[in-house]
C-alpha atoms as a PDB file:
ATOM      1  CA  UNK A   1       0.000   0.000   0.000  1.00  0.00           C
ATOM      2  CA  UNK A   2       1.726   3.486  -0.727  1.00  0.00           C
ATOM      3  CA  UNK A   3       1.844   6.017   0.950  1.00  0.00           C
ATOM      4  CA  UNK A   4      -1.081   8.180  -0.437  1.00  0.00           C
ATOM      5  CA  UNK A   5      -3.035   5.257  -0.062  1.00  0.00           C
ATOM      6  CA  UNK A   6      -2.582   5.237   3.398  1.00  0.00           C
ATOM      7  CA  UNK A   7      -2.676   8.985   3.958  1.00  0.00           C
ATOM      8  CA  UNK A   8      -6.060   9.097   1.903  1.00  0.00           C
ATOM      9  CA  UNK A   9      -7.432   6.421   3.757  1.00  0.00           C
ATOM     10  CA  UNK A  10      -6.351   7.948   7.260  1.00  0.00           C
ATOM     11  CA  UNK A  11      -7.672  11.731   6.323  1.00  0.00           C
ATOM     12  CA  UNK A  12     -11.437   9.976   5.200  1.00  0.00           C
ATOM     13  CA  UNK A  13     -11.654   7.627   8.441  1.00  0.00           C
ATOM     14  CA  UNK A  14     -10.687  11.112  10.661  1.00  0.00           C
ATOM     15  CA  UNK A  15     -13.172  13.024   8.504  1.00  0.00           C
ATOM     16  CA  UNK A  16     -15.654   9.870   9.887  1.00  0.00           C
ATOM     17  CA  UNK A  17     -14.339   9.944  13.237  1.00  0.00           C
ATOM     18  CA  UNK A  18     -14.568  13.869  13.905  1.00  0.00           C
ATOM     19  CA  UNK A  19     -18.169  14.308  13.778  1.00  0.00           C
ATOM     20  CA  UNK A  20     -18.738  10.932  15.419  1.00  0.00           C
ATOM     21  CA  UNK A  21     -16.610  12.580  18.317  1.00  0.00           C
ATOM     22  CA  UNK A  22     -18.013  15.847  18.291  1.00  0.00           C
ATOM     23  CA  UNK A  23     -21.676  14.394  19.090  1.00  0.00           C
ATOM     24  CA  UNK A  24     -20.449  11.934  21.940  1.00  0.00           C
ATOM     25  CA  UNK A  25     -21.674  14.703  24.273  1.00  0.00           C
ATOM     26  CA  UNK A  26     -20.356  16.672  27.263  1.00  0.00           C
ATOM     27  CA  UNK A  27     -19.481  16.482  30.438  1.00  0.00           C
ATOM     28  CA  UNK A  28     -17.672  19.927  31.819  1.00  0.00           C
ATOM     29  CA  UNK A  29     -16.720  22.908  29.919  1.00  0.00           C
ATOM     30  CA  UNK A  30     -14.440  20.919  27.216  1.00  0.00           C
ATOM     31  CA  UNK A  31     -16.398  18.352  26.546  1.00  0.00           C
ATOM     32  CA  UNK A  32     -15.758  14.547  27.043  1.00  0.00           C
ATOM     33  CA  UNK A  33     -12.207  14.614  25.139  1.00  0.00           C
ATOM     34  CA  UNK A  34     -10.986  18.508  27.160  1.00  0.00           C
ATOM     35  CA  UNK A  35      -8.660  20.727  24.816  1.00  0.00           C
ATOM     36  CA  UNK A  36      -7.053  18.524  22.482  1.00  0.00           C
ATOM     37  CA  UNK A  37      -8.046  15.829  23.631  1.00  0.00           C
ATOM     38  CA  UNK A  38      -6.684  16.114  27.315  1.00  0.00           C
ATOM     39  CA  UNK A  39      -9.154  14.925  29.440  1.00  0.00           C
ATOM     40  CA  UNK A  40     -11.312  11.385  29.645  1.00  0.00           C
ATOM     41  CA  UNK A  41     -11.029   8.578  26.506  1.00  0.00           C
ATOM     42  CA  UNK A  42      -7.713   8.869  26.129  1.00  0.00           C
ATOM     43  CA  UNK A  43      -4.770   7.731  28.231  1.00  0.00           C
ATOM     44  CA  UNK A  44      -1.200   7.464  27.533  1.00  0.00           C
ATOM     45  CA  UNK A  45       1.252   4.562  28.222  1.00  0.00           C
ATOM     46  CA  UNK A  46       2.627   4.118  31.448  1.00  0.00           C
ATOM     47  CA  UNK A  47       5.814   4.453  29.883  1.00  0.00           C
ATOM     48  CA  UNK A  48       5.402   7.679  28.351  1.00  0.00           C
ATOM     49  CA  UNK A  49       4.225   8.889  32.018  1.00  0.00           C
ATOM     50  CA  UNK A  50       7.304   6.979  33.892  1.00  0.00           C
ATOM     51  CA  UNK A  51       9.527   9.887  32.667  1.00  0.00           C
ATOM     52  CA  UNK A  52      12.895   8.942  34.731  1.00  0.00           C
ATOM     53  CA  UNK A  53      12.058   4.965  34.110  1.00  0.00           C
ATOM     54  CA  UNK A  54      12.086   4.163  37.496  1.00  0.00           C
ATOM     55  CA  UNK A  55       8.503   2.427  37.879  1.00  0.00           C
ATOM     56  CA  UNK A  56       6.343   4.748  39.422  1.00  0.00           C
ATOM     57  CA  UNK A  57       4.777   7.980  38.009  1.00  0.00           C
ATOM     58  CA  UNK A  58       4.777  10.734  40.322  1.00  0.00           C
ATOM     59  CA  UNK A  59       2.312  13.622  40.282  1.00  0.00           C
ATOM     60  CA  UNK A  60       4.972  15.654  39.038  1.00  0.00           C
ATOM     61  CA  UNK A  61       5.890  13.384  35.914  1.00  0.00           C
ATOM     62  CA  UNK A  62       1.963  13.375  35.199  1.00  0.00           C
ATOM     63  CA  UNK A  63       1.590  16.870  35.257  1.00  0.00           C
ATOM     64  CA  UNK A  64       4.979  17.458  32.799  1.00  0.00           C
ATOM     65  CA  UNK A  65       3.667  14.814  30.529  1.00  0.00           C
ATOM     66  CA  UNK A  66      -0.032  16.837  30.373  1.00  0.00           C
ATOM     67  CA  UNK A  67       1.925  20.075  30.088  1.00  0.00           C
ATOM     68  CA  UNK A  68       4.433  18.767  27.244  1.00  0.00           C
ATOM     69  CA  UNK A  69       1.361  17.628  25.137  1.00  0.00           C
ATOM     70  CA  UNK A  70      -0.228  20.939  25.458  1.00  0.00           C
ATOM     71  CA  UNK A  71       2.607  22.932  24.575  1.00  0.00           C
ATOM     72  CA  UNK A  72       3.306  20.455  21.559  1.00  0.00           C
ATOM     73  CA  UNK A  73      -0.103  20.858  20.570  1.00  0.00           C
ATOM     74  CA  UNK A  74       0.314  24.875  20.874  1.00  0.00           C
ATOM     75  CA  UNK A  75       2.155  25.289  17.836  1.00  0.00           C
ATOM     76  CA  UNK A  76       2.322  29.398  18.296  1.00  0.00           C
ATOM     77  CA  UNK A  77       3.207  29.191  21.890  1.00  0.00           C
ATOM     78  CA  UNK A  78       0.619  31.474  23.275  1.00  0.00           C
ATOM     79  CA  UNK A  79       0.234  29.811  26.083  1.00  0.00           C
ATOM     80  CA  UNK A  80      -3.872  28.686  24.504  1.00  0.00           C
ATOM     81  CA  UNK A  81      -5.440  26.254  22.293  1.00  0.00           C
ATOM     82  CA  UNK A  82      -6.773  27.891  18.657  1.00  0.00           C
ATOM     83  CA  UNK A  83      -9.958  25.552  17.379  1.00  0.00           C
ATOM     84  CA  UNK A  84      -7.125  24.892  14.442  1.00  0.00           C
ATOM     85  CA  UNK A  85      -4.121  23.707  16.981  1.00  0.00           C
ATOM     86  CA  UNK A  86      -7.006  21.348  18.639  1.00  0.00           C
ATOM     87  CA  UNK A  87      -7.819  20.142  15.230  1.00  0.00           C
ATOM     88  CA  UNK A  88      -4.309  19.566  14.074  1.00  0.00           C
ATOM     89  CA  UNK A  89      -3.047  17.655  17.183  1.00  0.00           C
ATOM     90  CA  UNK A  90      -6.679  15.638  16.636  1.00  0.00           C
ATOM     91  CA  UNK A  91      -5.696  14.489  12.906  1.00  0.00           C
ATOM     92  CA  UNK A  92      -2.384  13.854  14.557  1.00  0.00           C
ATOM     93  CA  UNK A  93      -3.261  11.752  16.775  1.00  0.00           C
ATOM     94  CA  UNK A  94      -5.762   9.867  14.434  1.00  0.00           C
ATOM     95  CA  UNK A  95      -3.576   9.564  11.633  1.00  0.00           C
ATOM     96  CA  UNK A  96      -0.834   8.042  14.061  1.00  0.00           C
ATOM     97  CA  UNK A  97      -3.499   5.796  15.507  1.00  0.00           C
ATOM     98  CA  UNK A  98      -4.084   4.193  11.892  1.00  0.00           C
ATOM     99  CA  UNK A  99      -1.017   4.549  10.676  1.00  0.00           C
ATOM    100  CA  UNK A 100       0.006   1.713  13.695  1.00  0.00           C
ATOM    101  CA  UNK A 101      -3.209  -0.346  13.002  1.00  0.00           C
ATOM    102  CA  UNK A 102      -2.150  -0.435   8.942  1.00  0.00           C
ATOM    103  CA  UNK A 103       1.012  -1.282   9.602  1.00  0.00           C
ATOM    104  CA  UNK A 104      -0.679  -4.316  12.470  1.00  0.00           C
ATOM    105  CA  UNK A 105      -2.817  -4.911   8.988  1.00  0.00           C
ATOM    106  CA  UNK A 106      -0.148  -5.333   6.590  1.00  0.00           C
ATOM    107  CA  UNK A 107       2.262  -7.602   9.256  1.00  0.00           C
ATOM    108  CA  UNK A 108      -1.107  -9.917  10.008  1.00  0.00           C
ATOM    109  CA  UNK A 109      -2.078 -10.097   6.361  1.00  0.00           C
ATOM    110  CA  UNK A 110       1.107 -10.295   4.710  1.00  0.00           C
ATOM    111  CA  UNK A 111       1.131 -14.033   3.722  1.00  0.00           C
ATOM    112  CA  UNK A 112       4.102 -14.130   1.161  1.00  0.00           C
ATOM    113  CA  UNK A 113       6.273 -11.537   3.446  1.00  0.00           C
ATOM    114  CA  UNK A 114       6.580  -9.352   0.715  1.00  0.00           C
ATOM    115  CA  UNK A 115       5.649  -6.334   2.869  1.00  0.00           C
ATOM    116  CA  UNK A 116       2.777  -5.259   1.285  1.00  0.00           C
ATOM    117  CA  UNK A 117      -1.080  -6.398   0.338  1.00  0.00           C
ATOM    118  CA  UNK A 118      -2.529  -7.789  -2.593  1.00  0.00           C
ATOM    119  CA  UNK A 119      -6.197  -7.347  -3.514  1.00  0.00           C
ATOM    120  CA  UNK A 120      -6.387 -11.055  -1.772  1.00  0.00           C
ATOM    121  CA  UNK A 121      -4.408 -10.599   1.345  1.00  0.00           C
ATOM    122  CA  UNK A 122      -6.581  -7.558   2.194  1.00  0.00           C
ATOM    123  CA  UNK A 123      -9.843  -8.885   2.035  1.00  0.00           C
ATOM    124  CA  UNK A 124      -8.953 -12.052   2.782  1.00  0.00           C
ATOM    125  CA  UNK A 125     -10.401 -15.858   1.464  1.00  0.00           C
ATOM    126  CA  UNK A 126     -14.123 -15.421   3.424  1.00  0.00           C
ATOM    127  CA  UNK A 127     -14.370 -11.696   2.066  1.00  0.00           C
ATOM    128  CA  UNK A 128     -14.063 -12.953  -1.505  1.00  0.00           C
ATOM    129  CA  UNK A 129     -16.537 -15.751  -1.007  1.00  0.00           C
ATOM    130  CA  UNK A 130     -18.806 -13.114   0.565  1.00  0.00           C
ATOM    131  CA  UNK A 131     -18.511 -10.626  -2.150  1.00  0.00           C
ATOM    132  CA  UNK A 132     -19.509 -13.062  -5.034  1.00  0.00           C
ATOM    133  CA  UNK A 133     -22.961 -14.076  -2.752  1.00  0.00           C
ATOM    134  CA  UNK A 134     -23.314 -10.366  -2.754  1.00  0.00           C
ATOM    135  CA  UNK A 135     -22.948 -10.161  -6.405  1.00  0.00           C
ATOM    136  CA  UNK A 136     -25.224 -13.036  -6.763  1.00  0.00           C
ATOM    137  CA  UNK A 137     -27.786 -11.683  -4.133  1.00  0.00           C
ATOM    138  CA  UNK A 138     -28.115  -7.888  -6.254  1.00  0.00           C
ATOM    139  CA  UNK A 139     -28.464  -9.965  -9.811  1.00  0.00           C
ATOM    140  CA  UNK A 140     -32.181 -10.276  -8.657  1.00  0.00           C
ATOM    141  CA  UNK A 141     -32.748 -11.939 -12.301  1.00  0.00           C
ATOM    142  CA  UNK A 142     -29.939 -13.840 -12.386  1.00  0.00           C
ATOM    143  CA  UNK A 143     -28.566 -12.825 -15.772  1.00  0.00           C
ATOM    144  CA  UNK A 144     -24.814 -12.639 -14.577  1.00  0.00           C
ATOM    145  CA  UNK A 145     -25.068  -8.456 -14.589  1.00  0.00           C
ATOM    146  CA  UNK A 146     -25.970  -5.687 -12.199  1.00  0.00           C
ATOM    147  CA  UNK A 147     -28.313  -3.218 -13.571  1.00  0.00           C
ATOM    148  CA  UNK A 148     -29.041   0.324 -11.783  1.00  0.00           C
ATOM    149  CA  UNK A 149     -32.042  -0.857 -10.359  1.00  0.00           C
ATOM    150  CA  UNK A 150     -30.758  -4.076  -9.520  1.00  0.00           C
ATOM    151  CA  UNK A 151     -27.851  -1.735  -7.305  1.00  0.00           C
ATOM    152  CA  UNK A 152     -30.207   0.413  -6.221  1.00  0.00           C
ATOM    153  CA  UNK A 153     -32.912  -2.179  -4.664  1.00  0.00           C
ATOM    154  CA  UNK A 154     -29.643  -2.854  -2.284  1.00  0.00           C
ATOM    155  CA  UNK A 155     -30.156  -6.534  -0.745  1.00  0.00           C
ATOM    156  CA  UNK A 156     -30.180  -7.382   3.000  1.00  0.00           C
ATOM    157  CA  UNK A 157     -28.030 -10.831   3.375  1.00  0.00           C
ATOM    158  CA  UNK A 158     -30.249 -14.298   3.934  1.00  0.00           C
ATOM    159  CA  UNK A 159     -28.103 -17.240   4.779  1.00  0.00           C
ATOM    160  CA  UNK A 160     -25.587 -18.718   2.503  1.00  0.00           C
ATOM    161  CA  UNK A 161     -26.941 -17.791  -1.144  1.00  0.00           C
ATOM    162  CA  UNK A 162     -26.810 -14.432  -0.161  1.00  0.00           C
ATOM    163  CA  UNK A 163     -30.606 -12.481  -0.454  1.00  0.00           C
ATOM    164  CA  UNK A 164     -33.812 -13.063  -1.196  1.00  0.00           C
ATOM    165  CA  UNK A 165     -35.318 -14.203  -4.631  1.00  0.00           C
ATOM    166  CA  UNK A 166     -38.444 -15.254  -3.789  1.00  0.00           C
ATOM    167  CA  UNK A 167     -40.160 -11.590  -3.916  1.00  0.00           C
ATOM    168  CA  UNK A 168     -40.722 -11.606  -0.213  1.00  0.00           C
ATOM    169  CA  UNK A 169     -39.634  -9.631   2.818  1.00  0.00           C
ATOM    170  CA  UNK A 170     -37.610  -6.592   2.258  1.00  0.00           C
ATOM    171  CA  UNK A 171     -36.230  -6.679  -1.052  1.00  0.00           C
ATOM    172  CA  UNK A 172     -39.597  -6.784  -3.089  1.00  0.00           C
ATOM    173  CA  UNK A 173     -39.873  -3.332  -3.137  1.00  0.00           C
ATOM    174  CA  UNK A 174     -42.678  -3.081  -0.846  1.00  0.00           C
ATOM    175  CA  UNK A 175     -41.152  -2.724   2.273  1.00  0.00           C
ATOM    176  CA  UNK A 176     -40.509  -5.303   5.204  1.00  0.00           C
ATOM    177  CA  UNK A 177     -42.119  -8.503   5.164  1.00  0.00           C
ATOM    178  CA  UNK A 178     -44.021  -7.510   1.504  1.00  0.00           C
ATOM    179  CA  UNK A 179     -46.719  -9.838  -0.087  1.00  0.00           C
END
């Protein structure tokens, strides 16, 4: 996977992610995540608090480790958070966050070691069995092609061959459970 495959991929999933974020709620004056995401839902590693390594984090260590990602995240170094500093260390955060899972992907999935992911190796041998009952499940007349309407009627899966062909339940047009 290149690189502007993975960037791409990790700038739509944090376009997903921000909204779904933004209506979790609140529950003070920052909301549930604080500036920059400095208060509940995310916690560091106990290493990253354990500053001198000795196997205990003191108050002080937890306080420089809070104030050290504030003042990264205050990239004028006014001493406050701009909406666009809090977005930027956001997408940081995110894109780091699936950078590590692609690279989990790509070491998991990898099956001939050559350090990237074929077609195959990504969605894996049930995905490609699952993709042709889909196929078969939106050909509604069975004629080996998709038309538009055939795509747009969209098919709920039903067991192993995939949806409905009997002109019942959901995909007749008529709503659940049509006659």
């Amino acid at each position: 996977m290149t690189k502007k495959m993975i960037a791409l991929t990790a700038a739509i999933a944090a376009g997903l992610a921000l909204p779904a974020l933004a209506e979790r709620g609140h529950d003070g004056p920052h909301g549930m995540m604080g500036p920059a995401g400095f208060g509940h839902g995310e916690r560091p590693a106990f290493s990253e608090l354990d500053a001198d390594g000795d196997g205990t984090v003191t108050a002080e260590e937890f306080k420089a480790h809070r104030q050290a990602r504030f003042d990264a995240a205050d990239a004028d170094g006014d001493g406050q958070l701009s909406a666009e500093e809090m977005t930027a260390a956001a997408m940081a955060r995110i894109e780091a966050r699936m950078a590590a899972r692609f690279a989990n992907m790509v070491e998991f999935r990898d099956q001939d070691g050559s350090g990237g992911l074929t077609l195959a190796e990504i969605e894996g041998e049930d995905r490609g069995a699952r993709m042709e009952r889909m196929f078969r499940a939106m050909d509604r007349n069975g004629d080996g092609v998709l038309s538009g309407e055939e795509m747009a009627q969209r098919p709920m899966m039903h067991g192993p061959e995939g949806g409905r062909h009997d002109g019942k339940g959901p995909h007749d047009g008529k709503g659940m459970g049509g006659n």
